[in-house]
N, C-alpha and C. Protein backbone atom coordinates (compact mmCIF):
# COMPACT_ATOMS: atom_id res chain seq x y z
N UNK A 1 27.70 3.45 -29.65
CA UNK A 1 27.58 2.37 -28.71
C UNK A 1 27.04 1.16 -29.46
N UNK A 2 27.79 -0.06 -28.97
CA UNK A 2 26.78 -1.48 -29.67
C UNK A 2 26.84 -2.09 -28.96
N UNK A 3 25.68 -3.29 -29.06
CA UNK A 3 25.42 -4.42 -28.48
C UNK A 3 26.26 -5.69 -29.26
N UNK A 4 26.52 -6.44 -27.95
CA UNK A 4 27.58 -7.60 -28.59
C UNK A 4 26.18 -8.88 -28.74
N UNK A 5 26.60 -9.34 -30.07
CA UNK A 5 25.51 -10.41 -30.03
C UNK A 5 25.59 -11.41 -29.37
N UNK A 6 25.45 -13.01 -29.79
CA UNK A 6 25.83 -14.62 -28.88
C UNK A 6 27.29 -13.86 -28.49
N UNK A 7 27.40 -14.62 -27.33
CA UNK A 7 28.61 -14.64 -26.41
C UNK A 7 28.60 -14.42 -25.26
N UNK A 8 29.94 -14.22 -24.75
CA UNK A 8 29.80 -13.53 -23.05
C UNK A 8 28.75 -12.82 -22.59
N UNK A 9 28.36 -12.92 -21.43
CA UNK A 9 27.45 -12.16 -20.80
C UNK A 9 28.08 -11.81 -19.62
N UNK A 10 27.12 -11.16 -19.03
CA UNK A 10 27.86 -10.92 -17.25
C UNK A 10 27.44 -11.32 -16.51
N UNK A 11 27.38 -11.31 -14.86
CA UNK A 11 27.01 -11.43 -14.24
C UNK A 11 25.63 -12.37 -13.83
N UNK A 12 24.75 -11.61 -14.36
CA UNK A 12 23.14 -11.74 -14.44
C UNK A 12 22.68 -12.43 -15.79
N UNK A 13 23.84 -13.05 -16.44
CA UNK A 13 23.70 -13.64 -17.98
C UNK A 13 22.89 -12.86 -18.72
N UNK A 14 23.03 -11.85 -18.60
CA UNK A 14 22.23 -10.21 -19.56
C UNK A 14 23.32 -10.24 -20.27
N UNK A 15 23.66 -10.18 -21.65
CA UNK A 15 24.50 -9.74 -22.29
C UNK A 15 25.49 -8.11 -21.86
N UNK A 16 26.85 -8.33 -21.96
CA UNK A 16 26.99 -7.24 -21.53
C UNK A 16 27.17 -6.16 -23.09
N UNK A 17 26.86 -4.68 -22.52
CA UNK A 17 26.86 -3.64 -23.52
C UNK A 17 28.11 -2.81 -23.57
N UNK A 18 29.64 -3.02 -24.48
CA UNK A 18 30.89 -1.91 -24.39
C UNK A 18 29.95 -0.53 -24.30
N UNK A 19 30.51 0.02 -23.39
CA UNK A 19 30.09 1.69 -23.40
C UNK A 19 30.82 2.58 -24.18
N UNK A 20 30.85 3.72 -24.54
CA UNK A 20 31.99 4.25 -25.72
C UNK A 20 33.17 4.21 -25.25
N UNK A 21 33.61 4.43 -23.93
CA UNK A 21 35.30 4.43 -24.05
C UNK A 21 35.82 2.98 -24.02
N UNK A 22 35.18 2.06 -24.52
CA UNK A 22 35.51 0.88 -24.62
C UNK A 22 35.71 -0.36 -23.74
N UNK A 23 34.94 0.12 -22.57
CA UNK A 23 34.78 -0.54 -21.47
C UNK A 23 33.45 -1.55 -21.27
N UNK A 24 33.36 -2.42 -20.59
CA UNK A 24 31.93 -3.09 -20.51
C UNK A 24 31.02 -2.67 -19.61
N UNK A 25 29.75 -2.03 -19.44
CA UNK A 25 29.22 -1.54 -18.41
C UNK A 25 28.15 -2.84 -18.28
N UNK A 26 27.77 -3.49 -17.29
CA UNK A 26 26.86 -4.29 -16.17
C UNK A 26 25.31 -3.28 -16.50
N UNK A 27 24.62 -3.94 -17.38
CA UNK A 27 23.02 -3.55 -17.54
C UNK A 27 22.16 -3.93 -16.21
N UNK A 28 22.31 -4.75 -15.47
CA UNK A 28 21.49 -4.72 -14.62
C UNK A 28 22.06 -4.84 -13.22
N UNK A 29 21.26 -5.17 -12.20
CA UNK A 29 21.74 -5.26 -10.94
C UNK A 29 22.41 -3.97 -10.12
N UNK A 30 23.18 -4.19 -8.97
CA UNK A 30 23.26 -2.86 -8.99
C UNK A 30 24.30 -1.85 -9.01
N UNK A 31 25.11 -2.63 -10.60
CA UNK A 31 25.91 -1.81 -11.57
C UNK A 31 25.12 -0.83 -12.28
N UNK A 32 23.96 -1.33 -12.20
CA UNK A 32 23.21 -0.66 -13.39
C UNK A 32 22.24 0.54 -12.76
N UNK A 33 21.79 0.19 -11.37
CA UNK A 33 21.59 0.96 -10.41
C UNK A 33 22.44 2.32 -10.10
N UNK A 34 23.71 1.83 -9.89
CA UNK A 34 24.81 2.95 -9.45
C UNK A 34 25.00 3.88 -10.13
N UNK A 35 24.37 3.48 -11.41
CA UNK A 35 24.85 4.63 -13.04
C UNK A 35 23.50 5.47 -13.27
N UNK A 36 22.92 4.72 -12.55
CA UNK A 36 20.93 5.61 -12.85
C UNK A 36 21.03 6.65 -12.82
N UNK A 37 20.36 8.07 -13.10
CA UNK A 37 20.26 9.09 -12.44
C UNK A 37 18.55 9.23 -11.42
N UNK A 38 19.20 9.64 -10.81
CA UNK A 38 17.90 10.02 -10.27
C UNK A 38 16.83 10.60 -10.60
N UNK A 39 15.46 10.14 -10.42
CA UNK A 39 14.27 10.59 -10.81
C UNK A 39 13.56 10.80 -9.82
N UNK A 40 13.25 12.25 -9.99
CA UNK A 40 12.39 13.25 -8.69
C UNK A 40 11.21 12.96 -9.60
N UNK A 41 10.00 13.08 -8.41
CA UNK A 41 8.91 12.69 -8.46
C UNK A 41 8.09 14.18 -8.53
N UNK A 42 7.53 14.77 -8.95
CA UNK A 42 6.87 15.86 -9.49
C UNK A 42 5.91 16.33 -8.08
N UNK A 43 6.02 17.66 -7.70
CA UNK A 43 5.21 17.23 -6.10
C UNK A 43 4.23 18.52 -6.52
N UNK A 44 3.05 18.54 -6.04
CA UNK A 44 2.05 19.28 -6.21
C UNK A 44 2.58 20.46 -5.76
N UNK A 45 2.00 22.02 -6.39
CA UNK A 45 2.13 23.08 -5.89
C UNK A 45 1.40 23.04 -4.59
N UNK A 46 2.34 24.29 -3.89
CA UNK A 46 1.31 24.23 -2.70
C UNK A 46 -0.03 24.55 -2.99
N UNK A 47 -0.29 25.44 -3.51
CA UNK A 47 -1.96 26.04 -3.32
C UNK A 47 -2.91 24.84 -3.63
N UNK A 48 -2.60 23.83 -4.92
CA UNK A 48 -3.44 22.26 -4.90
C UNK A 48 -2.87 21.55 -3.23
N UNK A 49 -1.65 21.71 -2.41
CA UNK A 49 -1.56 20.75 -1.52
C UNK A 49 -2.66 21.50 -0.74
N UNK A 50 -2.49 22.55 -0.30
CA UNK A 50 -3.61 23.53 0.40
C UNK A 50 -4.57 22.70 0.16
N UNK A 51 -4.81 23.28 -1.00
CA UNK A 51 -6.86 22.83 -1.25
C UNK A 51 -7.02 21.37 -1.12
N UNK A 52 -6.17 20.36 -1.29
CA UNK A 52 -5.98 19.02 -0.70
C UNK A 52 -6.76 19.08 0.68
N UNK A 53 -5.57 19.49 1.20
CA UNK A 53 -5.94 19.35 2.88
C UNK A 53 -7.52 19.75 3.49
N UNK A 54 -7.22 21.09 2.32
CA UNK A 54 -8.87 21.76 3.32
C UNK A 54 -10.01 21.06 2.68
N UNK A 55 -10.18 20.28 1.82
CA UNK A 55 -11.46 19.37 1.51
C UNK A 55 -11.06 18.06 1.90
N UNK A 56 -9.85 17.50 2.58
CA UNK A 56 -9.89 16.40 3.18
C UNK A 56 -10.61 16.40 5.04
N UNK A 57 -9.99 18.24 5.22
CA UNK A 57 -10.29 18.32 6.54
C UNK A 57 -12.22 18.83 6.51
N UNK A 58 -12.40 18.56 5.68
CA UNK A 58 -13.71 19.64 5.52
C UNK A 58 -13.76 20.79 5.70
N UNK A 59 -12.97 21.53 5.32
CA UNK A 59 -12.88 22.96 5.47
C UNK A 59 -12.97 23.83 4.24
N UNK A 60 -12.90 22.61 2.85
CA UNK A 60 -13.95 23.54 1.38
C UNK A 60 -14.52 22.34 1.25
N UNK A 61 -15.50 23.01 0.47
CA UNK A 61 -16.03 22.43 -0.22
C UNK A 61 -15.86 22.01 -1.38
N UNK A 62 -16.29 20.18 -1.43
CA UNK A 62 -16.26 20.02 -3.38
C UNK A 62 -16.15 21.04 -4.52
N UNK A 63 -17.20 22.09 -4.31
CA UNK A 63 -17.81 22.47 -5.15
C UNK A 63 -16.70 24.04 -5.55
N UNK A 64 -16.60 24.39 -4.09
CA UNK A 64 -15.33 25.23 -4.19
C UNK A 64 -13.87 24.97 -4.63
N UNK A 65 -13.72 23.66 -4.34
CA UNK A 65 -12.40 23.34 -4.85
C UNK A 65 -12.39 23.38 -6.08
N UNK A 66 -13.34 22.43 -6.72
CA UNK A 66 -13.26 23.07 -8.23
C UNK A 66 -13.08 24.13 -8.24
N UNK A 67 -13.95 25.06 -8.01
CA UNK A 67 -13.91 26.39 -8.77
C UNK A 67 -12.32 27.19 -8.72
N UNK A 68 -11.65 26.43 -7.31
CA UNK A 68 -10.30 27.19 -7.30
C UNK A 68 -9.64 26.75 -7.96
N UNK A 69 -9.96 25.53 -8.69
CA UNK A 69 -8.91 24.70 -9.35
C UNK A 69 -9.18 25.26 -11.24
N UNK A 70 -10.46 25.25 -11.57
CA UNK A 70 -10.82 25.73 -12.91
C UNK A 70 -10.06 27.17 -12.49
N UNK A 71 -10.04 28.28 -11.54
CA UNK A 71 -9.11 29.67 -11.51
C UNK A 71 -7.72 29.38 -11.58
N UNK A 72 -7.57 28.68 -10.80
CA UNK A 72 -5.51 27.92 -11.31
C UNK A 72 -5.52 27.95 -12.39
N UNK A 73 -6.18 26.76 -13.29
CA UNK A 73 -5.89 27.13 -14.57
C UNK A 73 -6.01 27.67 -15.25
N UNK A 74 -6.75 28.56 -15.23
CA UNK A 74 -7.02 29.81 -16.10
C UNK A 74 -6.28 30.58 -15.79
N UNK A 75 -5.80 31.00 -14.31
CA UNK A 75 -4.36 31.83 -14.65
C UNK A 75 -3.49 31.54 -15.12
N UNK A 76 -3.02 30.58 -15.40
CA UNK A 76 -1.99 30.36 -16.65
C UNK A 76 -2.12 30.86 -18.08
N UNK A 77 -3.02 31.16 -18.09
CA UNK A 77 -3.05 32.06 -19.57
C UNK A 77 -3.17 33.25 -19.74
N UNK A 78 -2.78 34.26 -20.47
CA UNK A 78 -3.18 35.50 -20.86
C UNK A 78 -4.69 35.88 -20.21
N UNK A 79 -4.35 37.00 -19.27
CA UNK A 79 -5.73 37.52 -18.48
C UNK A 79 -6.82 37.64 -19.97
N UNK A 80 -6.67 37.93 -21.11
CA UNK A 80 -7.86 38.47 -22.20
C UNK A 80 -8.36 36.99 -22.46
N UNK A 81 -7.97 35.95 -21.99
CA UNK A 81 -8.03 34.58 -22.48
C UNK A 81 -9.03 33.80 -21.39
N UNK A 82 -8.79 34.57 -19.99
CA UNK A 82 -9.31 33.95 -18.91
C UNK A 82 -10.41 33.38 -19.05
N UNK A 83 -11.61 34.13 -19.02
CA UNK A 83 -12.71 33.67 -18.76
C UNK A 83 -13.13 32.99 -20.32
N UNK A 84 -12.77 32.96 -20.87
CA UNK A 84 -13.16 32.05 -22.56
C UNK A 84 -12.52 30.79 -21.82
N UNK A 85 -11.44 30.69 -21.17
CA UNK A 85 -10.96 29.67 -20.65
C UNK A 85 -11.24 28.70 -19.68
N UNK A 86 -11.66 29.36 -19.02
CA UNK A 86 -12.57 28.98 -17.45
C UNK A 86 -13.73 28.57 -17.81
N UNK A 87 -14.36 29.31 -18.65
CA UNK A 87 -15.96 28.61 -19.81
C UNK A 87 -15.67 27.52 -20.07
N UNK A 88 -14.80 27.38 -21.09
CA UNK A 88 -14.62 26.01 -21.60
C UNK A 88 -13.92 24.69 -20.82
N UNK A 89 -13.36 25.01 -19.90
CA UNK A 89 -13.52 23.99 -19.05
C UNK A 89 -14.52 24.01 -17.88
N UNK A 90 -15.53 24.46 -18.11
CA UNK A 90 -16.64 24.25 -16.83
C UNK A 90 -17.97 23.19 -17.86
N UNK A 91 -17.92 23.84 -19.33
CA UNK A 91 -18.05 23.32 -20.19
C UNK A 91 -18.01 21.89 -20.63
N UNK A 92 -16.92 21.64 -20.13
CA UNK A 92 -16.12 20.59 -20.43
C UNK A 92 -16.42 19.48 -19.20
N UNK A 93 -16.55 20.23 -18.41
CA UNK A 93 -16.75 19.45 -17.24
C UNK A 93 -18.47 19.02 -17.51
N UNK A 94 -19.25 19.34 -17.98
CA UNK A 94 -20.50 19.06 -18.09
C UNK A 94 -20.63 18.09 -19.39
N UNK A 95 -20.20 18.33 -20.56
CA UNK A 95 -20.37 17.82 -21.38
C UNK A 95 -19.52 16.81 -22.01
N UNK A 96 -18.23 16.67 -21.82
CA UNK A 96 -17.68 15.20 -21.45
C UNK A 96 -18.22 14.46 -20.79
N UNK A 97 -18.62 13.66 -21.33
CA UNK A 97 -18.74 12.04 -20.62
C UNK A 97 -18.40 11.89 -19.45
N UNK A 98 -17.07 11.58 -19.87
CA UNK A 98 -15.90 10.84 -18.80
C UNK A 98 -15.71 11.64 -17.78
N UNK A 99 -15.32 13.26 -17.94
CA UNK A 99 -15.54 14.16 -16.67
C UNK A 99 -16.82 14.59 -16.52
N UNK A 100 -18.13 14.32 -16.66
CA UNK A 100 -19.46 14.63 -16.50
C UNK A 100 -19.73 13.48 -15.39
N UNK A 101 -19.43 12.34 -15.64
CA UNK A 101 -19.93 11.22 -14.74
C UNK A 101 -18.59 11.39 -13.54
N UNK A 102 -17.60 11.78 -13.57
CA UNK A 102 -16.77 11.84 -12.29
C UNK A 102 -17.22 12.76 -11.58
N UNK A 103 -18.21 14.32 -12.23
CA UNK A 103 -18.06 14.93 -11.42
C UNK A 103 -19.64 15.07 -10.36
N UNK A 104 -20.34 14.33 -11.35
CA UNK A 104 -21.49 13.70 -10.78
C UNK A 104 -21.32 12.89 -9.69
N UNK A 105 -20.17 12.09 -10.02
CA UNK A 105 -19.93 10.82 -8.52
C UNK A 105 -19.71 11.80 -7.24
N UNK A 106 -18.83 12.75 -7.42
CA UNK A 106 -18.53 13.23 -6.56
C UNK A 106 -19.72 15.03 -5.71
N UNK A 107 -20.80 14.77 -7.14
CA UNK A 107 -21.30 15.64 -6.60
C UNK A 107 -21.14 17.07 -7.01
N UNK A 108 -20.75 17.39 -7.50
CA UNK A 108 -20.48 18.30 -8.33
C UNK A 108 -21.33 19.49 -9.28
N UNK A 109 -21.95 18.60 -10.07
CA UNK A 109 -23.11 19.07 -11.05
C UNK A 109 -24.04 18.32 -10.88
């Protein structure tokens, strides 16, 4: 594929770009739209939408949600790995800075 330098443009005076079969494809507007693919937006598992809800409704607690959330991630790893894992991010949560003072705001530790 190449870009054509000075010269014609299209539409939107964007230079236009030949596509490989030798055609001109429209970079912007909504030529350029029509050719997009779509991008899905990543949506929380349920069990985080769960625990969403039930500490929005007051039905956990802060303090519990963490803890279900440090167990989420630790099941993702090898059960012999777990709890070395779950340590080090509770760990982590204390002795980082940056997550030490968020989890203070919120109460936490």
């Amino acid at each position: 594929m190449s870009v054509k330098g000075p010269g014609p443009t299209g539409p939107s005076g964007i230079p236009e770009i030949p596509d490989d079969g030798g055609g001109v494809v429209e970079t912007s507007g909504s030529a350029a739209l029509d050719r997009s693919t779509p991008v899905s937006t990543p949506q929380a598992p349920d069990a985080i939408s769960a625990l969403a809800d039930g500490l929005q409704s007051g039905a956990v607690k802060p303090e519990e949600a963490l803890g279900r959330l440090l167990d989420m991630a630790a099941e993702r790893v090898p059960a012999a790995m777990r709890a070395q894992v779950r340590a080090e991010l509770e760990a982590a949560l204390k002795e980082d800075p940056n997550l030490a003072e968020r989890a203070r705001r919120l109460g936490l530790i």
